[in-house]
PDB file of N, CA and C in Angstrom:
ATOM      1  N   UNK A   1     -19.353-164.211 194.117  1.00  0.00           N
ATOM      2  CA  UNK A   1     -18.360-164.470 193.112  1.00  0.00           C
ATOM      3  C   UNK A   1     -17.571-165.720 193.491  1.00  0.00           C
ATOM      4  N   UNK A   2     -17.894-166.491 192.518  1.00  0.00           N
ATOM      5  CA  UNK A   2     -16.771-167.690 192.776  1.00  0.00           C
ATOM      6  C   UNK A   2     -15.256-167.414 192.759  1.00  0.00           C
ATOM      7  N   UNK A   3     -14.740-166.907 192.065  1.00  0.00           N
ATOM      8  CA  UNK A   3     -13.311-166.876 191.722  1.00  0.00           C
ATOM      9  C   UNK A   3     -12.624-165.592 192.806  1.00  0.00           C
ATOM     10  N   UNK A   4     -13.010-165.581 193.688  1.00  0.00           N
ATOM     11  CA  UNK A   4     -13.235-164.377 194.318  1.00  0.00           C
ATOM     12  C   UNK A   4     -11.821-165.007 195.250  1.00  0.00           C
ATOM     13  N   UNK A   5     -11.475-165.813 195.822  1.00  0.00           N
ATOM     14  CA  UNK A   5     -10.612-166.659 196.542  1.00  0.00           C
ATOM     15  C   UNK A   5      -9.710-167.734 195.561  1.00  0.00           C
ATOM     16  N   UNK A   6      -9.954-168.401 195.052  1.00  0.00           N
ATOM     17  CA  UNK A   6      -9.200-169.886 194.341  1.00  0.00           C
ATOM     18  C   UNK A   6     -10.198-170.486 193.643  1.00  0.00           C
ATOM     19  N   UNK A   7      -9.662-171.401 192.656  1.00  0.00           N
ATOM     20  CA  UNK A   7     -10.618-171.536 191.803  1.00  0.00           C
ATOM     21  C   UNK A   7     -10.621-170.592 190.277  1.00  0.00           C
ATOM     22  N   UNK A   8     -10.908-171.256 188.911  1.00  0.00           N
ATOM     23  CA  UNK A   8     -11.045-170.097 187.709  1.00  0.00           C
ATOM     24  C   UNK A   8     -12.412-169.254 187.954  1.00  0.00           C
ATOM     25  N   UNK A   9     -12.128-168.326 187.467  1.00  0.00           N
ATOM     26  CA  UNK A   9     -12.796-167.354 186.804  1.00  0.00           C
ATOM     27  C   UNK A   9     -14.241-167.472 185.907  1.00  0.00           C
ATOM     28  N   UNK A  10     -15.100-167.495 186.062  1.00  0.00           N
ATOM     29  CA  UNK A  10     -15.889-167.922 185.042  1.00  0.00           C
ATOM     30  C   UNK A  10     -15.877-166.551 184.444  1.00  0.00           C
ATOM     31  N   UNK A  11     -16.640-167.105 182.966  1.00  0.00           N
ATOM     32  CA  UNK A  11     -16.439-165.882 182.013  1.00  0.00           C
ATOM     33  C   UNK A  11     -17.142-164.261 182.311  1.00  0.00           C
ATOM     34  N   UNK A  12     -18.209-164.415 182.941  1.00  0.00           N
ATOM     35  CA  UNK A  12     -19.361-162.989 183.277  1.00  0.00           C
ATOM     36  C   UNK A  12     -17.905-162.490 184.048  1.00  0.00           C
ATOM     37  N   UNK A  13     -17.074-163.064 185.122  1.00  0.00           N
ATOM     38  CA  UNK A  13     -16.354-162.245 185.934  1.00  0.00           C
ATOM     39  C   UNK A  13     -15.011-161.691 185.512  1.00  0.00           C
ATOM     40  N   UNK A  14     -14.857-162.439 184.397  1.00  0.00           N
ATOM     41  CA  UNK A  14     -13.732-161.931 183.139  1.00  0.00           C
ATOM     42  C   UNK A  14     -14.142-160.761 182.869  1.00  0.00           C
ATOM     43  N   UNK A  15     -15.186-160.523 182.356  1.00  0.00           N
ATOM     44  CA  UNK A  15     -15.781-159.223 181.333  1.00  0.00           C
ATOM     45  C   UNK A  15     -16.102-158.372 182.172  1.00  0.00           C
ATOM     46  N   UNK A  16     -16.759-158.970 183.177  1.00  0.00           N
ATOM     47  CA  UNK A  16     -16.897-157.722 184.784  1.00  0.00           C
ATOM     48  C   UNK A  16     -15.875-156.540 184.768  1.00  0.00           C
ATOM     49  N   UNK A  17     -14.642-157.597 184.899  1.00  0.00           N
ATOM     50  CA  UNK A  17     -13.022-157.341 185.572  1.00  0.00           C
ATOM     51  C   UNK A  17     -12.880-156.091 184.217  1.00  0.00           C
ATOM     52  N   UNK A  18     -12.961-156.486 183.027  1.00  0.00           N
ATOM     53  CA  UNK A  18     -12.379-156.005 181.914  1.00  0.00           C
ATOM     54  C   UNK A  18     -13.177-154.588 181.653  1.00  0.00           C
ATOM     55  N   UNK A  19     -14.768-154.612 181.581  1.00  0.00           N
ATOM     56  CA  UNK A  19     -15.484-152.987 182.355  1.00  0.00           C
ATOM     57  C   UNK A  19     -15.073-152.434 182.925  1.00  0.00           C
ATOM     58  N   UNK A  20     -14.862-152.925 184.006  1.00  0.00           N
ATOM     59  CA  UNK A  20     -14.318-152.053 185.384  1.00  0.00           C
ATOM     60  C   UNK A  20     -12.901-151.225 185.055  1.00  0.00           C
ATOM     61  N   UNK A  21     -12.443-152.093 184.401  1.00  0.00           N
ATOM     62  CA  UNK A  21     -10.853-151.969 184.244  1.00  0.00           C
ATOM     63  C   UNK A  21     -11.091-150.566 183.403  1.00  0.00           C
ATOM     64  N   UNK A  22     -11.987-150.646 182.219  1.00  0.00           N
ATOM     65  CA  UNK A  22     -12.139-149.418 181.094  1.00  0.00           C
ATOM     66  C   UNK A  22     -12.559-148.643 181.598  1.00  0.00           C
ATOM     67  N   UNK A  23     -13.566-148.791 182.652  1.00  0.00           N
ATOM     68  CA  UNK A  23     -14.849-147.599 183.112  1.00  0.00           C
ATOM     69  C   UNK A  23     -13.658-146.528 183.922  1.00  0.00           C
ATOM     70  N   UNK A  24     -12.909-147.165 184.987  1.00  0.00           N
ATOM     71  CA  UNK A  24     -11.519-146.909 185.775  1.00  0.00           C
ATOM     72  C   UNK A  24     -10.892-145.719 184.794  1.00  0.00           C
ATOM     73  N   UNK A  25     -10.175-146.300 183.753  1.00  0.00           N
ATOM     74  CA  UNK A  25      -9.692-145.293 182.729  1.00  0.00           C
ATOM     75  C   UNK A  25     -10.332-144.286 181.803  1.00  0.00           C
ATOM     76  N   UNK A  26     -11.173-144.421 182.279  1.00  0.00           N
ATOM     77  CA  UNK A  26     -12.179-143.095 181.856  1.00  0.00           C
ATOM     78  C   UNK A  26     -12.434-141.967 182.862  1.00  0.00           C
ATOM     79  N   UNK A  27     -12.203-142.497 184.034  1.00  0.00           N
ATOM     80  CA  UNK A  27     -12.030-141.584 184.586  1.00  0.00           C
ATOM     81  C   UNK A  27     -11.068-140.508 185.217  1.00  0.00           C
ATOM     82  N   UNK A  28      -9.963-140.668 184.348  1.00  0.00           N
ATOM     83  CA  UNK A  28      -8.781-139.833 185.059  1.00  0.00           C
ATOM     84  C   UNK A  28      -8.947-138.930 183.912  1.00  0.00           C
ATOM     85  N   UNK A  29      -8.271-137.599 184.279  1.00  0.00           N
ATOM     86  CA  UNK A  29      -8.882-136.198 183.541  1.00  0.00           C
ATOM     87  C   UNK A  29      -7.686-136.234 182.441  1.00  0.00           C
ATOM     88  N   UNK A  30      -6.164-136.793 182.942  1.00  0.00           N
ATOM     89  CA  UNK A  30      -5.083-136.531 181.412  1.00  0.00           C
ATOM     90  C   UNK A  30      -5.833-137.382 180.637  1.00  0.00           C
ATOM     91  N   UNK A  31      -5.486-136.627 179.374  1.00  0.00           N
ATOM     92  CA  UNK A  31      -5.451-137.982 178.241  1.00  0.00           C
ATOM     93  C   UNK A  31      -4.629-138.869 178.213  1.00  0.00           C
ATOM     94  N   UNK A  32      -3.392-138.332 178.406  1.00  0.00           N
ATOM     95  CA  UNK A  32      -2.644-139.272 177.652  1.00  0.00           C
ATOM     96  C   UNK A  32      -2.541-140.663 179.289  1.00  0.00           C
ATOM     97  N   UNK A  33      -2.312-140.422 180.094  1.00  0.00           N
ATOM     98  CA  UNK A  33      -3.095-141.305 181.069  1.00  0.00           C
ATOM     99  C   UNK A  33      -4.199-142.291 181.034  1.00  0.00           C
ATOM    100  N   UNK A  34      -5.324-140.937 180.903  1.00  0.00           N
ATOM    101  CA  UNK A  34      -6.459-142.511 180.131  1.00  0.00           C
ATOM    102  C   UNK A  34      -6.554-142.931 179.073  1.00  0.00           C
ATOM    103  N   UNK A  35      -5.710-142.582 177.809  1.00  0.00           N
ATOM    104  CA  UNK A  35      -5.354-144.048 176.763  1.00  0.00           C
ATOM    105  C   UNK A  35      -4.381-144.742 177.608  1.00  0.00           C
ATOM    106  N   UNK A  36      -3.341-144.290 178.183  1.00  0.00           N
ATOM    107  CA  UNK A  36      -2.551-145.531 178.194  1.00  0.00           C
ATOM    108  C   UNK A  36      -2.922-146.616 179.150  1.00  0.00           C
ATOM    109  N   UNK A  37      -4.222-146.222 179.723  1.00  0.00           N
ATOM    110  CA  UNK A  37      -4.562-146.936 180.762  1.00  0.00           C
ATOM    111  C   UNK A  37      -5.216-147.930 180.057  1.00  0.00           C
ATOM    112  N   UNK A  38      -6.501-147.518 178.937  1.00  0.00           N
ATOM    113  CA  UNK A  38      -7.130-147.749 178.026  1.00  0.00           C
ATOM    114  C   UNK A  38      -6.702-148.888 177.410  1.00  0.00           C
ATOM    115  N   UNK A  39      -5.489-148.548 176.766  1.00  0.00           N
ATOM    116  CA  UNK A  39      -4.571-149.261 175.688  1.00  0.00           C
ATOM    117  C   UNK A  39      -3.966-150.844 176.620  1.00  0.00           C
ATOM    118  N   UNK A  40      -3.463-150.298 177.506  1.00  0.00           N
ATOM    119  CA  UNK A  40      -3.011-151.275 178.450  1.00  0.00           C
ATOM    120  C   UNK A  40      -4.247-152.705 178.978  1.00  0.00           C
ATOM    121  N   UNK A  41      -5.231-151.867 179.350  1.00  0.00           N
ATOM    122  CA  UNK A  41      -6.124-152.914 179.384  1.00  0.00           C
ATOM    123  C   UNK A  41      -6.229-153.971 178.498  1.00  0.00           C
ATOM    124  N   UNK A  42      -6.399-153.317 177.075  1.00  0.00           N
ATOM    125  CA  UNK A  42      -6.699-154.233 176.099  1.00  0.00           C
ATOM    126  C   UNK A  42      -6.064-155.138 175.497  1.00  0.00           C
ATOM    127  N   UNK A  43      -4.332-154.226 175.288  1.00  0.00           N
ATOM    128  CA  UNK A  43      -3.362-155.207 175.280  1.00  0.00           C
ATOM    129  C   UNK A  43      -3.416-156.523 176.503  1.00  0.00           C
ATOM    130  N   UNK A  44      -3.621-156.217 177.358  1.00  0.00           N
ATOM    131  CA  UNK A  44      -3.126-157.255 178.566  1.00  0.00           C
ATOM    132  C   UNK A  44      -4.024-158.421 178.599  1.00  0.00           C
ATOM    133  N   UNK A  45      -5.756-158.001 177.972  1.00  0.00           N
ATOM    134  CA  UNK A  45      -6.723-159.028 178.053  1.00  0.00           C
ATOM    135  C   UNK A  45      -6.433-159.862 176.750  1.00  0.00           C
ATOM    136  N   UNK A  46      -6.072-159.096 175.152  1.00  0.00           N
ATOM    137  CA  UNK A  46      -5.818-159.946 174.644  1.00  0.00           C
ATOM    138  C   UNK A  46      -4.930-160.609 174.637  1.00  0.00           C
ATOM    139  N   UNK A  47      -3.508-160.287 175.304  1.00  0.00           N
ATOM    140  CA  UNK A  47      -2.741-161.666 175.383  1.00  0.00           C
ATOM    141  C   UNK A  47      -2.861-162.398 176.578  1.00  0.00           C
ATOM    142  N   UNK A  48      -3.157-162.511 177.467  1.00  0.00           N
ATOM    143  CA  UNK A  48      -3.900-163.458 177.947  1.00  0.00           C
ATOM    144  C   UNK A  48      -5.387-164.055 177.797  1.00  0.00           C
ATOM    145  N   UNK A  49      -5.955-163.671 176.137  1.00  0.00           N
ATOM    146  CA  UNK A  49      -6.697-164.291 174.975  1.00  0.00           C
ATOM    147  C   UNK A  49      -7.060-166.215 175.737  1.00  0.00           C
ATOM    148  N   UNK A  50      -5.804-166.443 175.529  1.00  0.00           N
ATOM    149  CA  UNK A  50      -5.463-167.781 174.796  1.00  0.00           C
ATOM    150  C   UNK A  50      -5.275-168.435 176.068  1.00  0.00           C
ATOM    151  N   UNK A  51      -5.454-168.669 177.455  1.00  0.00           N
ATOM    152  CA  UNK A  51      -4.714-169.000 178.748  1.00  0.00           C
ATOM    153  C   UNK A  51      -5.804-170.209 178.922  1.00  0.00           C
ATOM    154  N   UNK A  52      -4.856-171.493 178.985  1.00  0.00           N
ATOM    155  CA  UNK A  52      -6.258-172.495 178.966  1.00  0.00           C
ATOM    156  C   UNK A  52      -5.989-172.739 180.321  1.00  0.00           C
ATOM    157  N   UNK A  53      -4.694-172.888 181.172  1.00  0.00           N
ATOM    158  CA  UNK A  53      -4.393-173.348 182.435  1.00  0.00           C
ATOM    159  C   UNK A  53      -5.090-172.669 183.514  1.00  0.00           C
ATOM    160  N   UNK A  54      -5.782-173.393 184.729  1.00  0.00           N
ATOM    161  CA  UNK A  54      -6.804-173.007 185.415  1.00  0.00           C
ATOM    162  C   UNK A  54      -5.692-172.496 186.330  1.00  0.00           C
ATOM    163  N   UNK A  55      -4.315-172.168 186.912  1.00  0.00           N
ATOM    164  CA  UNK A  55      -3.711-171.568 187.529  1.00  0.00           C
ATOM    165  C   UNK A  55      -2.736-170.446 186.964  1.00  0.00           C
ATOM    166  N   UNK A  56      -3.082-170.763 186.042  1.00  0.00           N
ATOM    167  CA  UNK A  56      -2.684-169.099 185.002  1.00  0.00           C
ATOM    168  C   UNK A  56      -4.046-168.443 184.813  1.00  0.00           C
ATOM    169  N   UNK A  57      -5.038-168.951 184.825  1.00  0.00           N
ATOM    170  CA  UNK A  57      -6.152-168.211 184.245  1.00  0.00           C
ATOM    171  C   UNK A  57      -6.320-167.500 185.946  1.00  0.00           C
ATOM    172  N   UNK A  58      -6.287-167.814 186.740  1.00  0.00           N
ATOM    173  CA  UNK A  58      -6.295-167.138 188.666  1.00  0.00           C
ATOM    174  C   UNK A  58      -5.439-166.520 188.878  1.00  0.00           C
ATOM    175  N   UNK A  59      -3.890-166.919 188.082  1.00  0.00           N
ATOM    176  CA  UNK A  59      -3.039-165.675 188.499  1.00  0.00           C
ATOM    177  C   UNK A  59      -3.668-164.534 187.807  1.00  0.00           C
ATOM    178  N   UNK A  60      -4.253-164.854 186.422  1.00  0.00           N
ATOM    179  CA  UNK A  60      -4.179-163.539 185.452  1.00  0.00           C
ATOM    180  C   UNK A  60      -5.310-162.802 185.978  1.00  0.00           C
ATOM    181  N   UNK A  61      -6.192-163.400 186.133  1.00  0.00           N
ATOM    182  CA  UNK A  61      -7.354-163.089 186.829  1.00  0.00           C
ATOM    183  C   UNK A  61      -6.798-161.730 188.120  1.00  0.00           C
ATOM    184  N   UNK A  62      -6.078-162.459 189.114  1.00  0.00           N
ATOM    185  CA  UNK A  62      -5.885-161.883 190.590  1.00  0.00           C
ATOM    186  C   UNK A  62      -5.042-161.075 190.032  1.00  0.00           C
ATOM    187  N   UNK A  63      -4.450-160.965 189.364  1.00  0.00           N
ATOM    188  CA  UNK A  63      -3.294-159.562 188.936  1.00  0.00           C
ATOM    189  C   UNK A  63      -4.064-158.588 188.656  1.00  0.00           C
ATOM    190  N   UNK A  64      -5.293-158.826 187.423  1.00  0.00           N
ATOM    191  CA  UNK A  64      -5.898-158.374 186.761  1.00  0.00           C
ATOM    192  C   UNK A  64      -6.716-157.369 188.102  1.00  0.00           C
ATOM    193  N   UNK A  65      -7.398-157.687 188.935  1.00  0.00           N
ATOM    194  CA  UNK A  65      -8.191-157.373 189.964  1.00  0.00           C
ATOM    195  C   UNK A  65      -6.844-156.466 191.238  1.00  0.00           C
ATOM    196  N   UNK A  66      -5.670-156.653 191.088  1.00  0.00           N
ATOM    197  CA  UNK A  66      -5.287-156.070 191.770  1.00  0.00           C
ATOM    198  C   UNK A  66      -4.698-154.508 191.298  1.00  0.00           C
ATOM    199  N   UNK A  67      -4.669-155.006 189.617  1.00  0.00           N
ATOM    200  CA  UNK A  67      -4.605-153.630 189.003  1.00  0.00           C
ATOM    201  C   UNK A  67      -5.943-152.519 188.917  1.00  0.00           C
ATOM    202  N   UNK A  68      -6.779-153.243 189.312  1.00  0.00           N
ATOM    203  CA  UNK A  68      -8.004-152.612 188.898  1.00  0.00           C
ATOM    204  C   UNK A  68      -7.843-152.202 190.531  1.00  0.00           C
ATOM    205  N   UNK A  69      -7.664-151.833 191.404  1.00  0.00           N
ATOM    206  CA  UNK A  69      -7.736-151.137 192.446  1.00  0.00           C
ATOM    207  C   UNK A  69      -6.407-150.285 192.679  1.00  0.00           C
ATOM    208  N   UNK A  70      -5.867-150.319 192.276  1.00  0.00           N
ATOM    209  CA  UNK A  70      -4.192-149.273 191.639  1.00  0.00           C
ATOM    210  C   UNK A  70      -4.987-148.508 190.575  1.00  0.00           C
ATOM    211  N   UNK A  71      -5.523-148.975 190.143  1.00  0.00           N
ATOM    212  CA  UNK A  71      -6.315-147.843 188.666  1.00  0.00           C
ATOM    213  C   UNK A  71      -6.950-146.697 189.523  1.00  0.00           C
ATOM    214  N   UNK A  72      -8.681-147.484 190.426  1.00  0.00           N
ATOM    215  CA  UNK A  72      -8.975-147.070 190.849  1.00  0.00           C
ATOM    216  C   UNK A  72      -7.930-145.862 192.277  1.00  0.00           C
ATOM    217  N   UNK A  73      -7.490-146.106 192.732  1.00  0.00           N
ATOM    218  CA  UNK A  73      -6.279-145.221 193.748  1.00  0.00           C
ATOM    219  C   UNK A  73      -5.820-144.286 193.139  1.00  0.00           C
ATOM    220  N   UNK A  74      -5.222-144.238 191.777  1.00  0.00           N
ATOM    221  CA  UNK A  74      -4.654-143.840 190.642  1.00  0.00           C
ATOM    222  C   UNK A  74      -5.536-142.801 190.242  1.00  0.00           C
ATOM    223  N   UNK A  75      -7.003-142.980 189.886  1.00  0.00           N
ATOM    224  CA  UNK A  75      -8.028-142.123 189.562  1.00  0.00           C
ATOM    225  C   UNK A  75      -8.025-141.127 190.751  1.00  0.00           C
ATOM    226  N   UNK A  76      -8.598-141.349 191.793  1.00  0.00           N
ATOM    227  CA  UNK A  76      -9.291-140.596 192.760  1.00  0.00           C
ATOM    228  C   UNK A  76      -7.434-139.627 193.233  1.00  0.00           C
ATOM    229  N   UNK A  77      -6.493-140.240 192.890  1.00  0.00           N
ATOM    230  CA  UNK A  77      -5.659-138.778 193.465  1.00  0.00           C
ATOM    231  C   UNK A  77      -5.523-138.462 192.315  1.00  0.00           C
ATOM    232  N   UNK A  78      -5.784-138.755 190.907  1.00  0.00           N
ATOM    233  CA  UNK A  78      -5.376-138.012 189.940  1.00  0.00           C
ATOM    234  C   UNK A  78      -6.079-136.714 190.154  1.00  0.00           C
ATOM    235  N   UNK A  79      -7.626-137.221 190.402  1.00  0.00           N
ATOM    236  CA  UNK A  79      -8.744-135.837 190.552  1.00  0.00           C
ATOM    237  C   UNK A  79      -8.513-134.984 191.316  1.00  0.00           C
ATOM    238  N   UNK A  80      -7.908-135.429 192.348  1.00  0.00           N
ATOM    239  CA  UNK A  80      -7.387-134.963 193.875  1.00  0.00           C
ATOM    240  C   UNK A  80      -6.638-133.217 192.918  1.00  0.00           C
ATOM    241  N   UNK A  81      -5.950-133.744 192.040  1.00  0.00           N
ATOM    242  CA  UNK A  81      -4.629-132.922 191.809  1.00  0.00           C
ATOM    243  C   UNK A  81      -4.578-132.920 190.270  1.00  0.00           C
ATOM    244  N   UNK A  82      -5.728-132.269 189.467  1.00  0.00           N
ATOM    245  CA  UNK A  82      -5.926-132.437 188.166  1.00  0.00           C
ATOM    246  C   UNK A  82      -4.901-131.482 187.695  1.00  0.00           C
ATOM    247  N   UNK A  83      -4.234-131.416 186.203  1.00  0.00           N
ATOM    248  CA  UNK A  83      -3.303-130.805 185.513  1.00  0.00           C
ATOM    249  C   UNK A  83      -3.598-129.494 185.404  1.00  0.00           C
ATOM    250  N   UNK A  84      -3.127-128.540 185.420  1.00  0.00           N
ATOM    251  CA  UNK A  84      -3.457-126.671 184.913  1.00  0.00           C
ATOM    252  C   UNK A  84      -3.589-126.650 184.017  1.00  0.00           C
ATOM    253  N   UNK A  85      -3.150-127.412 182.616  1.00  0.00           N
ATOM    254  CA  UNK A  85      -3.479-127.054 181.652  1.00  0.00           C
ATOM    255  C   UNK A  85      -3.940-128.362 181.082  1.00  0.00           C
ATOM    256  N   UNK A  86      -5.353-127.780 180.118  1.00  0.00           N
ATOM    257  CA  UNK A  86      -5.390-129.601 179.675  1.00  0.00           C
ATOM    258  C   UNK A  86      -4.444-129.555 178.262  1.00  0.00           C
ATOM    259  N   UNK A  87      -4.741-130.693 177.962  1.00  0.00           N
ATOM    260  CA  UNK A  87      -4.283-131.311 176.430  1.00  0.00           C
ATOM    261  C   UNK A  87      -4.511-130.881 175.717  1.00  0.00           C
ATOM    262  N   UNK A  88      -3.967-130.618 174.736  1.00  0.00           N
ATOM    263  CA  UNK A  88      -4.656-130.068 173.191  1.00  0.00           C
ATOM    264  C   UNK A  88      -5.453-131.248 173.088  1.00  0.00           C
ATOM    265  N   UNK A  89      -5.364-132.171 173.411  1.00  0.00           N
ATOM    266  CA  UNK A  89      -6.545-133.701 172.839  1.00  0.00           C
ATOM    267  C   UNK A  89      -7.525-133.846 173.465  1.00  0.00           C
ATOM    268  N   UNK A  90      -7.365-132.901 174.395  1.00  0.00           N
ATOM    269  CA  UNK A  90      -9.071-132.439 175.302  1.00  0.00           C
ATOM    270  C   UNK A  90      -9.611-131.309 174.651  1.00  0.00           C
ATOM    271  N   UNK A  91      -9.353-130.526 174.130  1.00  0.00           N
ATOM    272  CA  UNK A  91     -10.061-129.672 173.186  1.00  0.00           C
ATOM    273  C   UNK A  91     -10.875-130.108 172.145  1.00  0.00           C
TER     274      UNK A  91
END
């Protein structure tokens, strides 16, 4: 991965980031958790849509990648310690 250190992002590692990010929120057992995780993703990729600057596009990038391992952390103790009762929106 190029963008892995400094340097933009090329696009395959945008969309990588942005999978990962969804696949992540699919896996926690609340609902209302994995929409907002869901929701959040999508909001956050489309407004940073439009980012032409190659040191905004690395911050957004490296934020982006540091949330995606808080997701992931986030998942694995959610499972750790799943809810007693589910959702009516899991039914």
């Amino acid at each position: 991965m190029a963008a892995s250190g400094a340097g933009v992002p090329m696009r395959r590692e945008v969309l990588q980031l942005y999978r990962s990010l969804l696949r992540v929120a699919r896996q926690f057992c609340d609902y209302n958790i994995r929409e907002y995780s869901k929701r959040r993703t999508m909001d956050a990729f489309r407004d940073n849509k439009n980012l032409r600057d190659p040191s905004q596009l690395s911050a957004a990038f490296s934020h982006g990648k540091a949330q995606l391992e808080v997701a992931k952390r986030q998942s694995l103790l959610y499972s750790l310690y799943p809810p007693k009762v589910k959702s009516i929106m899991d039914f």
